[in-house]
Every structure is written in structure tokens, then in C-alpha cells.
C-alpha atoms as a PDB file:
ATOM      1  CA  UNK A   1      29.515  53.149   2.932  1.00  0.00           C
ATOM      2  CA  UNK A   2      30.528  49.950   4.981  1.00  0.00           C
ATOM      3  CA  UNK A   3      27.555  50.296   7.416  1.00  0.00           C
ATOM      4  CA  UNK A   4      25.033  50.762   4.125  1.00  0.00           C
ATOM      5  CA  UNK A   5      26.578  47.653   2.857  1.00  0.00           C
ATOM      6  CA  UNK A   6      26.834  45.778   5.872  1.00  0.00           C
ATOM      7  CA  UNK A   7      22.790  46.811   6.497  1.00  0.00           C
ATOM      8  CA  UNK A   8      21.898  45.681   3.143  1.00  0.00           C
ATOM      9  CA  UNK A   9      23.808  41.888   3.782  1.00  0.00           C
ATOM     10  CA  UNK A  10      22.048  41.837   7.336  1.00  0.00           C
ATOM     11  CA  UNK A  11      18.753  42.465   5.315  1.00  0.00           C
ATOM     12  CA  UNK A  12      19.311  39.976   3.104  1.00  0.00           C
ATOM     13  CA  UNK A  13      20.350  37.296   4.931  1.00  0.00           C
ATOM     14  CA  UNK A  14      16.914  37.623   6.708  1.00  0.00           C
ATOM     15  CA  UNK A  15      15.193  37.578   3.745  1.00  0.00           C
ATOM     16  CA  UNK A  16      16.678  34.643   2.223  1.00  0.00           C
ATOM     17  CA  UNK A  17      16.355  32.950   5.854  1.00  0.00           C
ATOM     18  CA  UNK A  18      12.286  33.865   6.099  1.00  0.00           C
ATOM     19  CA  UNK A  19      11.989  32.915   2.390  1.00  0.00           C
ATOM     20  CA  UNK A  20      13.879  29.537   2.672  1.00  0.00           C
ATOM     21  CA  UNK A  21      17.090  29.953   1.372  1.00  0.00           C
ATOM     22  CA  UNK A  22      20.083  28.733   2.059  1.00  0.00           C
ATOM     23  CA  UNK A  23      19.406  24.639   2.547  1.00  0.00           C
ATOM     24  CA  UNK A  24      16.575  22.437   3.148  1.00  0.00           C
ATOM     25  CA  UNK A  25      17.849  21.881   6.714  1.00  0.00           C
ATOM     26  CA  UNK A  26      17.012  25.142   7.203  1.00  0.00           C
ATOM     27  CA  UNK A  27      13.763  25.921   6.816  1.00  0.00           C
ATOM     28  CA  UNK A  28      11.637  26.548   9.746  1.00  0.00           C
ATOM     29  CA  UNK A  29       8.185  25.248   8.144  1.00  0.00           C
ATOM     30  CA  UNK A  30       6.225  26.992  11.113  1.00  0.00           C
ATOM     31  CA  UNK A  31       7.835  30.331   9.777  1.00  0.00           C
ATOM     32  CA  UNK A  32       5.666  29.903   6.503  1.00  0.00           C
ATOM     33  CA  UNK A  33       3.131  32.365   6.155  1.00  0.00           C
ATOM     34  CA  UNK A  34       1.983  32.376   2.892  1.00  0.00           C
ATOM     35  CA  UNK A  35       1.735  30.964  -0.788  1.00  0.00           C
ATOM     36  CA  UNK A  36       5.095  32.592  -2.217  1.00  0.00           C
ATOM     37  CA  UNK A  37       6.547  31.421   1.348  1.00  0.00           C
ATOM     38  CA  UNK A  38       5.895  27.872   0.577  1.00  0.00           C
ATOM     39  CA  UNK A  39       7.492  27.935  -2.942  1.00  0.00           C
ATOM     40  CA  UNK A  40      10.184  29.483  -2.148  1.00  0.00           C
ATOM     41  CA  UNK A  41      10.683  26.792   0.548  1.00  0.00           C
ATOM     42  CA  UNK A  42      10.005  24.284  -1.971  1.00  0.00           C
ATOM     43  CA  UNK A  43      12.259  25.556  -4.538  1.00  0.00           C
ATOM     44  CA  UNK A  44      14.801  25.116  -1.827  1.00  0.00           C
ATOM     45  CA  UNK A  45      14.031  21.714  -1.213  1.00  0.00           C
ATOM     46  CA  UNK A  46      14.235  20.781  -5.273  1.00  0.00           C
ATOM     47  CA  UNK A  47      17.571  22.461  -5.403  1.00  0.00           C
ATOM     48  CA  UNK A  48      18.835  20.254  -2.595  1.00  0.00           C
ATOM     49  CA  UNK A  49      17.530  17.116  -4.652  1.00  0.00           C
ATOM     50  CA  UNK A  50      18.535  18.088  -7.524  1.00  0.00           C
ATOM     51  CA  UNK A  51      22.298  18.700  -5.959  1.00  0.00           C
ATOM     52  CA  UNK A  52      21.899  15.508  -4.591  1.00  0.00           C
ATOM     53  CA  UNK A  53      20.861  13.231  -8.001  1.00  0.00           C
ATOM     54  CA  UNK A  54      23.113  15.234 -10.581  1.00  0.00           C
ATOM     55  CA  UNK A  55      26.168  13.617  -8.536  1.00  0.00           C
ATOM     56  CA  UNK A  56      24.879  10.128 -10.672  1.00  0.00           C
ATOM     57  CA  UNK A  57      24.416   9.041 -13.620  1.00  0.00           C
ATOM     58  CA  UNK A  58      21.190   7.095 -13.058  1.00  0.00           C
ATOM     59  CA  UNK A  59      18.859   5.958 -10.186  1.00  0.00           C
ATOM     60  CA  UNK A  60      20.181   2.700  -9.812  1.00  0.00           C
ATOM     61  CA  UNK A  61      23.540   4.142  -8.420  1.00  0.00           C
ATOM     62  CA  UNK A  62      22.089   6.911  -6.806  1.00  0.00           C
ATOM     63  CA  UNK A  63      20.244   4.227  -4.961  1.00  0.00           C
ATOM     64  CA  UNK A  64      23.404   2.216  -4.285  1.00  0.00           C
ATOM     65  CA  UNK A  65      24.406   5.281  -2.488  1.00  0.00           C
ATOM     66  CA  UNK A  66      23.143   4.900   1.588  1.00  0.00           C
ATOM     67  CA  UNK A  67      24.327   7.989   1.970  1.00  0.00           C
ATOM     68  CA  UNK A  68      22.439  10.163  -1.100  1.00  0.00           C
ATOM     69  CA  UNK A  69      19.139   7.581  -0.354  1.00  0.00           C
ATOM     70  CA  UNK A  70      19.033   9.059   3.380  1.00  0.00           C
ATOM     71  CA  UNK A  71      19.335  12.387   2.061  1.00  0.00           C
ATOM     72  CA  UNK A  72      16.709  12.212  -0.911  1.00  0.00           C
ATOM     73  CA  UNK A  73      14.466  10.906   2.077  1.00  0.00           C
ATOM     74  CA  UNK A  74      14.469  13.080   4.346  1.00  0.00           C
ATOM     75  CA  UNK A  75      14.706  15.754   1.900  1.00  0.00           C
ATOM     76  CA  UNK A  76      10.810  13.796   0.710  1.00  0.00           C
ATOM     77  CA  UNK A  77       9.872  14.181   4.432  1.00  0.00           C
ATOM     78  CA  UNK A  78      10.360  17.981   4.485  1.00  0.00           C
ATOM     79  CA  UNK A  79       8.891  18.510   1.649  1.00  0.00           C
ATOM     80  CA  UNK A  80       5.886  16.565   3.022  1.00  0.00           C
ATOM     81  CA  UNK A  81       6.237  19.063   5.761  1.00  0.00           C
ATOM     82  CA  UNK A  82       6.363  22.005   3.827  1.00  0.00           C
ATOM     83  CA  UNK A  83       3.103  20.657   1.577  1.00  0.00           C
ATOM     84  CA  UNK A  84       0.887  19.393   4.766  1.00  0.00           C
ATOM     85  CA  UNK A  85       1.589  23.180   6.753  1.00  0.00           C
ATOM     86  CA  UNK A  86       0.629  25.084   3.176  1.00  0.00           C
ATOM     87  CA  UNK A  87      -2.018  23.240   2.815  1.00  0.00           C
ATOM     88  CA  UNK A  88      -3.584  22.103   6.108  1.00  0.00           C
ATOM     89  CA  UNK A  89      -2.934  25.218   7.914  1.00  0.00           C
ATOM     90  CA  UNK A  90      -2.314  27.973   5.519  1.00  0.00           C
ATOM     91  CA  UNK A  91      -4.813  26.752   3.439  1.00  0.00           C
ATOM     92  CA  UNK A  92      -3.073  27.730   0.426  1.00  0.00           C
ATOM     93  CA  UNK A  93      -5.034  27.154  -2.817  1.00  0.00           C
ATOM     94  CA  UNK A  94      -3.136  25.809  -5.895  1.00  0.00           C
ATOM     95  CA  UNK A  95      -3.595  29.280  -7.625  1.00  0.00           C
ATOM     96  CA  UNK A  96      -2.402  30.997  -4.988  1.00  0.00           C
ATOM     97  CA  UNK A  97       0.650  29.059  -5.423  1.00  0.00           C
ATOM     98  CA  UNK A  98       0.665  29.300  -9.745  1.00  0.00           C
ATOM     99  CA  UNK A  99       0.861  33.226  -9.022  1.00  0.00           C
ATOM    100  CA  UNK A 100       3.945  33.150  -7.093  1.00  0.00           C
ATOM    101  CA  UNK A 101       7.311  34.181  -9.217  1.00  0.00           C
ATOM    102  CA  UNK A 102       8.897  31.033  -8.158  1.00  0.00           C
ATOM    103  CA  UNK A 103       6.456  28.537  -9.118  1.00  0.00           C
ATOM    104  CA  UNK A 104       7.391  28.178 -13.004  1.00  0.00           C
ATOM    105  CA  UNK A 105      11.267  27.563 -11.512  1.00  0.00           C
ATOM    106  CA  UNK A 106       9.813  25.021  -8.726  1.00  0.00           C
ATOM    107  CA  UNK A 107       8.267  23.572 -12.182  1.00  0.00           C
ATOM    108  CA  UNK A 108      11.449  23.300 -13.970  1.00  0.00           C
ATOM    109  CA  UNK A 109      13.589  21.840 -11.296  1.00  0.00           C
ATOM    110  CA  UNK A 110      11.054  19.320 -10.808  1.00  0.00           C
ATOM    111  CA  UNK A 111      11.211  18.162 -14.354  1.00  0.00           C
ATOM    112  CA  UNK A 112      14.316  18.205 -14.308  1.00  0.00           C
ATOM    113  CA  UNK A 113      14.835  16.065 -11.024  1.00  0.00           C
ATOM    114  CA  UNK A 114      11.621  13.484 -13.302  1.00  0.00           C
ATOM    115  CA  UNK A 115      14.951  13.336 -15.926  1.00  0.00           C
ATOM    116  CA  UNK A 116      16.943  12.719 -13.831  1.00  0.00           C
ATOM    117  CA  UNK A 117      14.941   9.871 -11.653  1.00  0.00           C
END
């Protein structure tokens, strides 16, 4: 039972690691190979904003904040990164993208992060 267990959190671990989870830092954008790929990686991204700009209560503190500004920057540059290799070199279509089961929650976090910004 523990090595059916233990095989299963191996398994997904690598999932969640080819799909993007875990952090922004973590995504290896030349690992993307594929619509869903690139929205799960974006989700990622969104949900590291998102941690980042619920810690204020508006955008003129957040951007008082050196620290959270950095962040929300270089969390913009990867998901530059993420959009230029889905794009450019995937050539990923925008309904390839609308068919993914992430997209409507990349969606929603986004409006939410417009709220909050």
C-alpha cells in the first residue's frame, strides 16, 4: 500500500511540475508543449499575483511596497515569457487556448486581479 501511494505522489508531483504548478518561479517555459500547457502555466502565474495583491487594500500601497512591486514585475516578465513561447513558437491559436479546462479559471483570476488593481 505505501509503495502504491508513494507511486501515485511521485506521479503527481511530475504532473503538477510539467503542468506548472507549484510557483511561478518554477516553470520551465521551454517545457511547454502545448495549449493546455500554457494555461496551466498561466494560471500559475495569476495565482502568484493574485497572492501577491490580496496582501493590500489598494494599488497605491501595493505600490508603496518595493518588495510586492519587484515581485508583480517579474511575475509580468514571465508571463511575457510564457505568452511570447505559446505564441511565437508553439503557435498556439486563441481557440486552442478557450478549449483548455483551465482557461475559464485563468479568466476569473484575472478579473479578479482587474478588482483588485
Amino acid at each position: 500500500m505505501k509503495k502504491v501511494l508513494l507511486s501515485l505522489g511521485v506521479v503527481a508531483t511530475l504532473a503538477m511540475t510539467s503542468c506548472g504548478g507549484g510557483s511561478a518561479e518554477d516553470i520551465k517555459v521551454e517545457d511547454l508543449k502545448d495549449a493546455c500547457g500554457c494555461v496551466d502555466a498561466m494560471n500559475v502565474v495569476a495565482d502568484d499575483v493574485l497572492a501577491t495583491v490580496d496582501k493590500f487594500d489598494s494599488e497605491e500601497e501595493l505600490e508603496k511596497d518595493e518588495e510586492a512591486v519587484k515581485k508583480i514585475d517579474a511575475l509580468e516578465e514571465k508571463f511575457e515569457e510564457i505568452e511570447d513561447h505559446c505564441k511565437d513558437k508553439l503557435e498556439v491559436k486563441k481557440s486552442d487556448i478557450e478549449a483548455c479546462d483551465g482557461f475559464k479559471t485563468f479568466v476569473e483570476k484575472m478579473e479578479k486581479i482587474e478588482e483588485k488593481l
